[in-house]
ModelCIF file with pLDDT and N, C-alpha, C, O atoms, coordinates in Angstrom:
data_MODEL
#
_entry.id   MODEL 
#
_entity.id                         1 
_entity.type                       polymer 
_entity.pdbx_number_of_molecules   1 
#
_entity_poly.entity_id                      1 
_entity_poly.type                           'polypeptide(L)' 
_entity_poly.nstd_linkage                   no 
_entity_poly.nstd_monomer                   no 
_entity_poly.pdbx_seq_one_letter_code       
;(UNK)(UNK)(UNK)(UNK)(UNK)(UNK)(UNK)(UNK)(UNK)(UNK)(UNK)(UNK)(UNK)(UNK)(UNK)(UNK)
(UNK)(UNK)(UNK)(UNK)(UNK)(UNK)(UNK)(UNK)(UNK)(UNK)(UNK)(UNK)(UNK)(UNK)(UNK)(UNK)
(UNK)(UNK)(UNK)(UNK)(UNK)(UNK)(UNK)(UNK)(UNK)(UNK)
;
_entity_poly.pdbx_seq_one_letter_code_can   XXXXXXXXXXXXXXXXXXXXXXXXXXXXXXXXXXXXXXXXXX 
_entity_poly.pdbx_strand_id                 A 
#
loop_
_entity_poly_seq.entity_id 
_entity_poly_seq.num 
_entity_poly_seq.mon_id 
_entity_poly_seq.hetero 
1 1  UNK n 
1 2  UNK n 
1 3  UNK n 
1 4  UNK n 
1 5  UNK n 
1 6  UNK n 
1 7  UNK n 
1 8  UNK n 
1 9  UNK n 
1 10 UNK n 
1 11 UNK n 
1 12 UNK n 
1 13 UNK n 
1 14 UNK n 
1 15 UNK n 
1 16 UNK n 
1 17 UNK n 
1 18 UNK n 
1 19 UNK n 
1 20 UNK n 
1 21 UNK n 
1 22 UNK n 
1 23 UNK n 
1 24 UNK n 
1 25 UNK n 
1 26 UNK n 
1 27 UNK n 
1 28 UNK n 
1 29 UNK n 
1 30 UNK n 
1 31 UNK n 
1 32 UNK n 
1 33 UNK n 
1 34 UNK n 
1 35 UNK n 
1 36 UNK n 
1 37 UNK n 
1 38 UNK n 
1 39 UNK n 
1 40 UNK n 
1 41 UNK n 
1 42 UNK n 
#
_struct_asym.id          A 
_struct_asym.entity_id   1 
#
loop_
_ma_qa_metric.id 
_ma_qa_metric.mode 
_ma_qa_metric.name 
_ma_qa_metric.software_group_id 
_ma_qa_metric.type 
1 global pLDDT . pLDDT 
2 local  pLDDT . pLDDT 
#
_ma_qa_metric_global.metric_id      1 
_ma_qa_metric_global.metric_value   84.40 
_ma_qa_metric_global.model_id       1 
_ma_qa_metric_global.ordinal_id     1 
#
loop_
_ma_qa_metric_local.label_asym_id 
_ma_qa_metric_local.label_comp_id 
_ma_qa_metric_local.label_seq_id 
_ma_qa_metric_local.metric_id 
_ma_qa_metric_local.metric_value 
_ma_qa_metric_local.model_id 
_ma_qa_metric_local.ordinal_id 
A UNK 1  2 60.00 1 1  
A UNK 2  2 65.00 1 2  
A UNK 3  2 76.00 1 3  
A UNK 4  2 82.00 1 4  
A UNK 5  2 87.00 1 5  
A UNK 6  2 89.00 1 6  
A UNK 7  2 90.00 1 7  
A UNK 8  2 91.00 1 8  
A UNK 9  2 92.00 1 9  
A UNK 10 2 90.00 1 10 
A UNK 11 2 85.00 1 11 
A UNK 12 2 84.00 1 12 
A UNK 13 2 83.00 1 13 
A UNK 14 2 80.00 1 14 
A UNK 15 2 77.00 1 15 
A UNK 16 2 82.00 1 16 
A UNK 17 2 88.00 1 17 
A UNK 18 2 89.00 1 18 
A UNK 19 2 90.00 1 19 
A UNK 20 2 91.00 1 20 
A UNK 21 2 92.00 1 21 
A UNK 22 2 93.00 1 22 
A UNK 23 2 93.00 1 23 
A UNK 24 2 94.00 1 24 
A UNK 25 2 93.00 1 25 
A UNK 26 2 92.00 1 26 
A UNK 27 2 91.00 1 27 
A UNK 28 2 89.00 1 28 
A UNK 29 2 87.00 1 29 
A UNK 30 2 86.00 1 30 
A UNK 31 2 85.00 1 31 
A UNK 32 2 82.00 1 32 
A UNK 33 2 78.00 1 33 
A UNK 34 2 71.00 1 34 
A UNK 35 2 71.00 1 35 
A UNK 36 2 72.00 1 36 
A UNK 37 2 78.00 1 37 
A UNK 38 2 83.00 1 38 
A UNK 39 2 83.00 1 39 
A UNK 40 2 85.00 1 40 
A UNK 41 2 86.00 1 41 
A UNK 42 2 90.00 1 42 
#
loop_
_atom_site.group_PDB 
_atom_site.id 
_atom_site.type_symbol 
_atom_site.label_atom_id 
_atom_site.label_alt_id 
_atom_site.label_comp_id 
_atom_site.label_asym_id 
_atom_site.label_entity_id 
_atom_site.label_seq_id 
_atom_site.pdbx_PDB_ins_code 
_atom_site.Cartn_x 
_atom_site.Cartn_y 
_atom_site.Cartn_z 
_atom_site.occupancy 
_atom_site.B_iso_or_equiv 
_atom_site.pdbx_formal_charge 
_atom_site.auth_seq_id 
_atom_site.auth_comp_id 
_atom_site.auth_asym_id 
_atom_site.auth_atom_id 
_atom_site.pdbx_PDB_model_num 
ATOM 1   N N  . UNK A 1 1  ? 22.764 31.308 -30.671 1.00 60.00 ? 1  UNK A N  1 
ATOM 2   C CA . UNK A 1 1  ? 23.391 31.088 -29.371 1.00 60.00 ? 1  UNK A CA 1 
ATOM 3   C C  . UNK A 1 1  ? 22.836 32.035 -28.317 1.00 60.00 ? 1  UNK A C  1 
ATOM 4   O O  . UNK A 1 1  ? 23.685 32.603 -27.629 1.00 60.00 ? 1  UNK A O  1 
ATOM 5   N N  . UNK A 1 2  ? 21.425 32.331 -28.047 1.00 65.00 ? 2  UNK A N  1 
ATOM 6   C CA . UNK A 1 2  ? 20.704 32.983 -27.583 1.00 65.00 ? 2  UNK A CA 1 
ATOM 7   C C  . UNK A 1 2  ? 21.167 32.732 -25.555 1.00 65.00 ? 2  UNK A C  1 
ATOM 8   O O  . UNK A 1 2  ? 21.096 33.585 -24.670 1.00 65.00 ? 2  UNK A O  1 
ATOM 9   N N  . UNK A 1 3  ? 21.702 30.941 -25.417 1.00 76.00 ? 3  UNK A N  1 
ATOM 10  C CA . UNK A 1 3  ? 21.768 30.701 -24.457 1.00 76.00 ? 3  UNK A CA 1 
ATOM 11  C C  . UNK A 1 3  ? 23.441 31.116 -23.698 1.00 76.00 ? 3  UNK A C  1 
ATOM 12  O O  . UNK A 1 3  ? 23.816 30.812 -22.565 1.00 76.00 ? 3  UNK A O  1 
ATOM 13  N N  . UNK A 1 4  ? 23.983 31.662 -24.450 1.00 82.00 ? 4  UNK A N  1 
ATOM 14  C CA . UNK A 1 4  ? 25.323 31.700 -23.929 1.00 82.00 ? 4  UNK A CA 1 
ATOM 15  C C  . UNK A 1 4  ? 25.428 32.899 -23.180 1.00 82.00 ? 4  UNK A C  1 
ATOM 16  O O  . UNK A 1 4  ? 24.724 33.895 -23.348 1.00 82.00 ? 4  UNK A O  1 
ATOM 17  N N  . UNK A 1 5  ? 26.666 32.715 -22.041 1.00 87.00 ? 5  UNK A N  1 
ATOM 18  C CA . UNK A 1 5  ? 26.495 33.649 -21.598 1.00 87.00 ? 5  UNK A CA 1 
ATOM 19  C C  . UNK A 1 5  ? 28.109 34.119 -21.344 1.00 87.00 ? 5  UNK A C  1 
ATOM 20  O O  . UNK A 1 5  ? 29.009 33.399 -20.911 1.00 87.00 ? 5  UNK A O  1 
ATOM 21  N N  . UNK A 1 6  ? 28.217 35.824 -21.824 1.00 89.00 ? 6  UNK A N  1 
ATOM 22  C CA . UNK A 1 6  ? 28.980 36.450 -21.640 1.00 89.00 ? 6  UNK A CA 1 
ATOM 23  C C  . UNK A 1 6  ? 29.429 37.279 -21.160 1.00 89.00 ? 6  UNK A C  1 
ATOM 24  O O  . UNK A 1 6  ? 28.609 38.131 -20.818 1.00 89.00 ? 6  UNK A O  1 
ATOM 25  N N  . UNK A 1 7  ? 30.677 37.541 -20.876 1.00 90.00 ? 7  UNK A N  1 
ATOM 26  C CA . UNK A 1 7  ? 31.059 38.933 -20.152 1.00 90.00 ? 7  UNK A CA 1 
ATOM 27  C C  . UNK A 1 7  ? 30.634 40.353 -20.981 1.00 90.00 ? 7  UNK A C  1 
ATOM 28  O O  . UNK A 1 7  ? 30.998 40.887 -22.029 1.00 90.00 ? 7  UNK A O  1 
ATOM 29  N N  . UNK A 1 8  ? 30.022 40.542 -20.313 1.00 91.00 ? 8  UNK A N  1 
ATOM 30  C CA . UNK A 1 8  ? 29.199 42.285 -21.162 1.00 91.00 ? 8  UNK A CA 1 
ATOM 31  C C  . UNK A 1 8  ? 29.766 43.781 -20.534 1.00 91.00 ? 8  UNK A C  1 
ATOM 32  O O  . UNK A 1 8  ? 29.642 43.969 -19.324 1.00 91.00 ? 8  UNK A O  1 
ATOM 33  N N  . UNK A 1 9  ? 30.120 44.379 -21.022 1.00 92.00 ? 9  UNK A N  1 
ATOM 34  C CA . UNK A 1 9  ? 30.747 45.610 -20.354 1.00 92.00 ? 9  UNK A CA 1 
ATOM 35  C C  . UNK A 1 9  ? 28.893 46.292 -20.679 1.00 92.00 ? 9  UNK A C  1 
ATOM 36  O O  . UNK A 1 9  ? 27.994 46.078 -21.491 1.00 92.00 ? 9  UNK A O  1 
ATOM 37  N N  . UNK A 1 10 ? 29.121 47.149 -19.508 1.00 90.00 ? 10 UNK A N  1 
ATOM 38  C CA . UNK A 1 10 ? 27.278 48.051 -19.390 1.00 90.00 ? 10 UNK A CA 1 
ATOM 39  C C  . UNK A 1 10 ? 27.177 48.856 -20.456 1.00 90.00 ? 10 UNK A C  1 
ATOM 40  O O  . UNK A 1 10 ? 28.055 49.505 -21.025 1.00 90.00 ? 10 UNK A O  1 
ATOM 41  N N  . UNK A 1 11 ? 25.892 48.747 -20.707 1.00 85.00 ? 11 UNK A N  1 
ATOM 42  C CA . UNK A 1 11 ? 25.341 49.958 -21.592 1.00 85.00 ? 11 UNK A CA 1 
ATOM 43  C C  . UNK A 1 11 ? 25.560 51.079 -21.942 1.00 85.00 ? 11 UNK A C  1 
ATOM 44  O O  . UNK A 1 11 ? 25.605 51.582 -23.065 1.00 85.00 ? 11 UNK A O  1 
ATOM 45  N N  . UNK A 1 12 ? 25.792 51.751 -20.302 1.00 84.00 ? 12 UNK A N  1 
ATOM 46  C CA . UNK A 1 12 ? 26.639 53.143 -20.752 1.00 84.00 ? 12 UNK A CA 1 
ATOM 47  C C  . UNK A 1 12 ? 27.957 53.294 -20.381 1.00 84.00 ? 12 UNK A C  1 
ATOM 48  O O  . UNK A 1 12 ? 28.364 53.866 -19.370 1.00 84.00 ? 12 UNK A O  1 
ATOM 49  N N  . UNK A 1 13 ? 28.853 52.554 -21.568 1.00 83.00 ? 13 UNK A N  1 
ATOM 50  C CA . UNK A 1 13 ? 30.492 53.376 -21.412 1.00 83.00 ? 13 UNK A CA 1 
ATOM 51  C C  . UNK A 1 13 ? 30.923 54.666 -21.116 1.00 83.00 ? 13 UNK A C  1 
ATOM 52  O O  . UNK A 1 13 ? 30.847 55.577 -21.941 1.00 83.00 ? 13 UNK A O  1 
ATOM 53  N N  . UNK A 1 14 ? 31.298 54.782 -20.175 1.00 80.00 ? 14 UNK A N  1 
ATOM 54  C CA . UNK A 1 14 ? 31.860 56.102 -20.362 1.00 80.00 ? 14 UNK A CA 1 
ATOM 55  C C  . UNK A 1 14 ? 33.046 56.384 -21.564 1.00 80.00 ? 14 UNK A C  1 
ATOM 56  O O  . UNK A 1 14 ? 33.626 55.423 -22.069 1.00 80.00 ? 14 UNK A O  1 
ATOM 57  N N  . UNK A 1 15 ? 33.219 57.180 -21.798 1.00 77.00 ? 15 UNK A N  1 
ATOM 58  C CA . UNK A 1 15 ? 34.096 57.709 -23.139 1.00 77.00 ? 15 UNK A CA 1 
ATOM 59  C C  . UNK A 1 15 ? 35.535 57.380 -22.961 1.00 77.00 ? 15 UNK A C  1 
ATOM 60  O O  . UNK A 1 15 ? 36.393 57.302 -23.840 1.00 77.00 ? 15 UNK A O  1 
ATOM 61  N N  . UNK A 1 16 ? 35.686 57.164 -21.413 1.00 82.00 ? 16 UNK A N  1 
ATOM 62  C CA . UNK A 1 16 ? 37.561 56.568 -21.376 1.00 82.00 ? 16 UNK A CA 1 
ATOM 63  C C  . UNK A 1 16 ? 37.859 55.371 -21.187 1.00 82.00 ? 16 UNK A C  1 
ATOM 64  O O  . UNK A 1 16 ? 39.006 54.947 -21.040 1.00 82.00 ? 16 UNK A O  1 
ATOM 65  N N  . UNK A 1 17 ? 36.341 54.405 -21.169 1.00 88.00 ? 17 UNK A N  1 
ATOM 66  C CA . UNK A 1 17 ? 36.658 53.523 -20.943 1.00 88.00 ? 17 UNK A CA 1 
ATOM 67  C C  . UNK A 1 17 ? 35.960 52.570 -22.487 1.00 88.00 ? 17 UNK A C  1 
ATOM 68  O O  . UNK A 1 17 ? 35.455 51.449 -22.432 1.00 88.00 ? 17 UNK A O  1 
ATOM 69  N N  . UNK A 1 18 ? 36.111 53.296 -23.569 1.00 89.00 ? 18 UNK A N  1 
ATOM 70  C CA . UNK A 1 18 ? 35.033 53.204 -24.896 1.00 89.00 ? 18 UNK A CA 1 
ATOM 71  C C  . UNK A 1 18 ? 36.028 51.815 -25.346 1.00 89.00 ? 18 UNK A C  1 
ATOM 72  O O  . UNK A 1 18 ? 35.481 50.767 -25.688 1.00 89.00 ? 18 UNK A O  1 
ATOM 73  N N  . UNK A 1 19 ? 37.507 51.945 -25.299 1.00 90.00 ? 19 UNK A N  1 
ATOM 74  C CA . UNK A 1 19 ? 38.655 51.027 -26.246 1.00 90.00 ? 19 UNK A CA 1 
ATOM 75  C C  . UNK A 1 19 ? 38.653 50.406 -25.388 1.00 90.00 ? 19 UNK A C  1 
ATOM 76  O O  . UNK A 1 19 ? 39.313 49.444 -25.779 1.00 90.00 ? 19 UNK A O  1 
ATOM 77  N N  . UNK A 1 20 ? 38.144 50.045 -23.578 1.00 91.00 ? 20 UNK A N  1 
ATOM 78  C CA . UNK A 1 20 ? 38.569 48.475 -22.682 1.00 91.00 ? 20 UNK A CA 1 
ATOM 79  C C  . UNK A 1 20 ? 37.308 47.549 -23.324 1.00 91.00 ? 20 UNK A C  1 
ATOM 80  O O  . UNK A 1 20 ? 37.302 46.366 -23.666 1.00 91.00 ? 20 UNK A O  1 
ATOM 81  N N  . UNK A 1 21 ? 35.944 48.863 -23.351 1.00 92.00 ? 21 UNK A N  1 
ATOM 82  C CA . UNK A 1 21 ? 34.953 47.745 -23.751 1.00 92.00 ? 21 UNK A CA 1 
ATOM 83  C C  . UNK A 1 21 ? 34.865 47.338 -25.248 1.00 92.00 ? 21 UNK A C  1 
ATOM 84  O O  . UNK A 1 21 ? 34.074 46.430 -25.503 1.00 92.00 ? 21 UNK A O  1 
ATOM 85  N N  . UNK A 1 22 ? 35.473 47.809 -26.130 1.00 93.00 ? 22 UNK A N  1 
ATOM 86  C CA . UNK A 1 22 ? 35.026 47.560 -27.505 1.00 93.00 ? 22 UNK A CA 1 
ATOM 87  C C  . UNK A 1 22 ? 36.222 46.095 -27.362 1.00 93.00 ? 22 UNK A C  1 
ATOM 88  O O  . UNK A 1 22 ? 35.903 44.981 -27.778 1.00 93.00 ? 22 UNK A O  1 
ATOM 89  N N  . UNK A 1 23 ? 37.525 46.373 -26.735 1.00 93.00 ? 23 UNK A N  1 
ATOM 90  C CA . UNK A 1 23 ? 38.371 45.054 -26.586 1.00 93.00 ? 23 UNK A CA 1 
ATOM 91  C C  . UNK A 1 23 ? 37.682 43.896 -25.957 1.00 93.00 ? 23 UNK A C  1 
ATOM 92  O O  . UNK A 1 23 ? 38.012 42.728 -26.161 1.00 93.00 ? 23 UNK A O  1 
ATOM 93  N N  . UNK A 1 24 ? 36.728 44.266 -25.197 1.00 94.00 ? 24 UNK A N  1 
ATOM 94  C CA . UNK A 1 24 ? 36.140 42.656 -24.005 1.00 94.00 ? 24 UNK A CA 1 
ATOM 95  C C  . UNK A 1 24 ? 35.231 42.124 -25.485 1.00 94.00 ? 24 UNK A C  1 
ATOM 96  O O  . UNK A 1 24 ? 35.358 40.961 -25.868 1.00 94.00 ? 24 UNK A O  1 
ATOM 97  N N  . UNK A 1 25 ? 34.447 42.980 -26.134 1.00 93.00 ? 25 UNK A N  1 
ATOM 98  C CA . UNK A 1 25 ? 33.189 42.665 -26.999 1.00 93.00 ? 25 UNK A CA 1 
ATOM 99  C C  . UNK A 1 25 ? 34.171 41.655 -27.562 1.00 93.00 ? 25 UNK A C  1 
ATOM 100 O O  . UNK A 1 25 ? 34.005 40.488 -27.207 1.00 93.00 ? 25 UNK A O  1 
ATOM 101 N N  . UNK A 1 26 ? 35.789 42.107 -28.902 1.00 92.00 ? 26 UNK A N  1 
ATOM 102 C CA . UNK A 1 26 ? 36.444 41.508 -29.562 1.00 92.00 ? 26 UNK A CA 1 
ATOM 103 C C  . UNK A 1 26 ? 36.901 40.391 -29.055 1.00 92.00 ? 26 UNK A C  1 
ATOM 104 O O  . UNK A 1 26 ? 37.237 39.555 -29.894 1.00 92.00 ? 26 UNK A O  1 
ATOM 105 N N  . UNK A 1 27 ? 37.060 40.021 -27.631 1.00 91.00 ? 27 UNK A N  1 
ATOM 106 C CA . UNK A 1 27 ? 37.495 38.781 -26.834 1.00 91.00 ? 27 UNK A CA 1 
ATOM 107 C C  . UNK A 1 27 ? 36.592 37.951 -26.804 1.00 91.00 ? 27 UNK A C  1 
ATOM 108 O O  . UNK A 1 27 ? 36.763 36.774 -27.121 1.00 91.00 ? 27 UNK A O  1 
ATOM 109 N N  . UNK A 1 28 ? 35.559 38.410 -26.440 1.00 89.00 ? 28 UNK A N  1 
ATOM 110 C CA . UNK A 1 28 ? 34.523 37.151 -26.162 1.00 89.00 ? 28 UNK A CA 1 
ATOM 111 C C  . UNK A 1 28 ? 33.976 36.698 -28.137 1.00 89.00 ? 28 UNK A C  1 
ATOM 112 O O  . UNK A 1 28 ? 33.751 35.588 -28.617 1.00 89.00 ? 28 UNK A O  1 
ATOM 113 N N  . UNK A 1 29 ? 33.937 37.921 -28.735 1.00 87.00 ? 29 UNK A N  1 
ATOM 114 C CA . UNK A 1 29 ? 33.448 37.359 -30.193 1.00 87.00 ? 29 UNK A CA 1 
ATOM 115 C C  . UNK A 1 29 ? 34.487 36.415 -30.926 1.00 87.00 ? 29 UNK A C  1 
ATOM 116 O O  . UNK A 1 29 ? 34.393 35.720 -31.937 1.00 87.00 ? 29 UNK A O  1 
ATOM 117 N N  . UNK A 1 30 ? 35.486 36.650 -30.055 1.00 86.00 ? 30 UNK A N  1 
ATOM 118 C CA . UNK A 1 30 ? 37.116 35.376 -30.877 1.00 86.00 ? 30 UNK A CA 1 
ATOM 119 C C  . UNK A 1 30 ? 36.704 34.114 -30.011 1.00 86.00 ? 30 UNK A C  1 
ATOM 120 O O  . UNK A 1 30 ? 36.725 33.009 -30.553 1.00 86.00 ? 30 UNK A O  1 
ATOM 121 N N  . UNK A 1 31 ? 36.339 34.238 -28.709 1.00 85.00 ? 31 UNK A N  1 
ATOM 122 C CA . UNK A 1 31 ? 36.440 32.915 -27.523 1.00 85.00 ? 31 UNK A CA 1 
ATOM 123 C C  . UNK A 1 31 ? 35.177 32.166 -27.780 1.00 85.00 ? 31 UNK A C  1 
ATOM 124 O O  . UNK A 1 31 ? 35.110 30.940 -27.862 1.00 85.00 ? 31 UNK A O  1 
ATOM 125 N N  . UNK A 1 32 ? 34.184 32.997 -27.902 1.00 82.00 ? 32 UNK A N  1 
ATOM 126 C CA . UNK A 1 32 ? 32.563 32.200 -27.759 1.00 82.00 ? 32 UNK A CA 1 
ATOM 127 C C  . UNK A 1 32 ? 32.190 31.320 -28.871 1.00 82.00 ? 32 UNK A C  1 
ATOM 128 O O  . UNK A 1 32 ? 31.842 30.140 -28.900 1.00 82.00 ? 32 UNK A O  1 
ATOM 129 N N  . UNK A 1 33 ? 32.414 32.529 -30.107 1.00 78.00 ? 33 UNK A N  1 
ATOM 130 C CA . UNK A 1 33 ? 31.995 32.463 -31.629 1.00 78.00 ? 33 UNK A CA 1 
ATOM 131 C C  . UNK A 1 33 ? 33.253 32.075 -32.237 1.00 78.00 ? 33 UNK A C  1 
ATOM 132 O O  . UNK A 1 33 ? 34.396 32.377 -31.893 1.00 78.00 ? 33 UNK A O  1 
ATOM 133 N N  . UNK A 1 34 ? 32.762 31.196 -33.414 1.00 71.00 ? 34 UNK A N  1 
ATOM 134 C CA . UNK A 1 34 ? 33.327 30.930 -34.779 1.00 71.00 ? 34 UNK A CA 1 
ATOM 135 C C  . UNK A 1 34 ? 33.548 31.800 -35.495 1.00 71.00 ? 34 UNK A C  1 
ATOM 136 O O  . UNK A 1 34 ? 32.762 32.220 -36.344 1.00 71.00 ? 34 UNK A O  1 
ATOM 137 N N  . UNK A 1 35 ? 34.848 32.290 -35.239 1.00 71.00 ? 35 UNK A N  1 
ATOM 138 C CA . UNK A 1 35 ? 35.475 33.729 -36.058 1.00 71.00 ? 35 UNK A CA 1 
ATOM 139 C C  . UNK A 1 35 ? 35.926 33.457 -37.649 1.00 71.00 ? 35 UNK A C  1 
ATOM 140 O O  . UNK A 1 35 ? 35.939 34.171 -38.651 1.00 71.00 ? 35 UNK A O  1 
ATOM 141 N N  . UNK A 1 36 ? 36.361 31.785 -37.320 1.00 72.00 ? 36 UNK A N  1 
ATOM 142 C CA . UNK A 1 36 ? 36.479 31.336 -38.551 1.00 72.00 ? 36 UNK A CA 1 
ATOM 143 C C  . UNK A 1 36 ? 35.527 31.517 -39.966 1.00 72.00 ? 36 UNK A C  1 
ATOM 144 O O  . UNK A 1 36 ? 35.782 31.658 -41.162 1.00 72.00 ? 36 UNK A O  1 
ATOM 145 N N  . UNK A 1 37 ? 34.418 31.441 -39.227 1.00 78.00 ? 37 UNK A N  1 
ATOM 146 C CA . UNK A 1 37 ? 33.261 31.547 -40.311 1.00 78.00 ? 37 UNK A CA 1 
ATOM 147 C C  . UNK A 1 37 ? 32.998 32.883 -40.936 1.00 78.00 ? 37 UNK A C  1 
ATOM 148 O O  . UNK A 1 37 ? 33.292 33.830 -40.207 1.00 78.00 ? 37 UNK A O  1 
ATOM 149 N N  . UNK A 1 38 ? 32.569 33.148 -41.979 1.00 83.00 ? 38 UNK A N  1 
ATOM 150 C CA . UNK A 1 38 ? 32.933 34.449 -42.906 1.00 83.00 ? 38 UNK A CA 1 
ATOM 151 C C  . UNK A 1 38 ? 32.286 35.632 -42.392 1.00 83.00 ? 38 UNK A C  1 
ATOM 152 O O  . UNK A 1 38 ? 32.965 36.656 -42.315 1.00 83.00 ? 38 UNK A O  1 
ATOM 153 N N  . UNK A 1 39 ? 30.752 35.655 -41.928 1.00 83.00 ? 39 UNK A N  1 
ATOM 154 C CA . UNK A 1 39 ? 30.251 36.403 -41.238 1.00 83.00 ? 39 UNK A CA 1 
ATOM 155 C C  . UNK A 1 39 ? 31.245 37.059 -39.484 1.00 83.00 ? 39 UNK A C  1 
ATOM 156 O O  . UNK A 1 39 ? 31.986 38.001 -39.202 1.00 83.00 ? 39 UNK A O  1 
ATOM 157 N N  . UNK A 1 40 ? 30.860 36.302 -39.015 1.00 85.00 ? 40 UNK A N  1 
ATOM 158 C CA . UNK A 1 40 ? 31.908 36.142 -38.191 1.00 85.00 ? 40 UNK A CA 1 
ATOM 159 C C  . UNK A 1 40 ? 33.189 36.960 -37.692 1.00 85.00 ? 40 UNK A C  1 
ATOM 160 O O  . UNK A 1 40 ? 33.358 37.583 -36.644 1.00 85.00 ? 40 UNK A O  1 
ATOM 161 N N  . UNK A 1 41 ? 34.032 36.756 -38.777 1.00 86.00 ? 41 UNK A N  1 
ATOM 162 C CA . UNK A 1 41 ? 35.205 37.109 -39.151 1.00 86.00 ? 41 UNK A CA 1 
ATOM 163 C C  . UNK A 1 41 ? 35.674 38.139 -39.282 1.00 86.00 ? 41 UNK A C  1 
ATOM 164 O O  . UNK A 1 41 ? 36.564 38.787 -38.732 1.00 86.00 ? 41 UNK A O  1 
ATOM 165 N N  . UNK A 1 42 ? 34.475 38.369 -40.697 1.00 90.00 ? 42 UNK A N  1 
ATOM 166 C CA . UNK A 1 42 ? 34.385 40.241 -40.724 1.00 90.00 ? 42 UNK A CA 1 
ATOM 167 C C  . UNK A 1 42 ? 34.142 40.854 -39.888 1.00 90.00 ? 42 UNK A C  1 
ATOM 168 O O  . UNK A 1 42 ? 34.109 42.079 -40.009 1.00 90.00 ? 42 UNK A O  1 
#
């Protein structure tokens, strides 16, 4: 899925904002992707 496009928090997090971006990554990997699938999932 090389073509999709997502909300990306930048490269460099700052350190207080480390748990908003690791939450956006977990949102879009439940919304975009097949979480269902085993890879995935884990």
């Amino acid at each position: 899925h090389g073509e999709k496009m997502l909300s990306t928090p930048p490269l460099s997090v700052e350190d207080c904002c480390c748990l908003s971006a690791l939450q956006c990554f977990q949102e879009n990997l439940h919304v975009q992707f097949n979480v269902t699938e085993r890879t995935q999932g884990k």
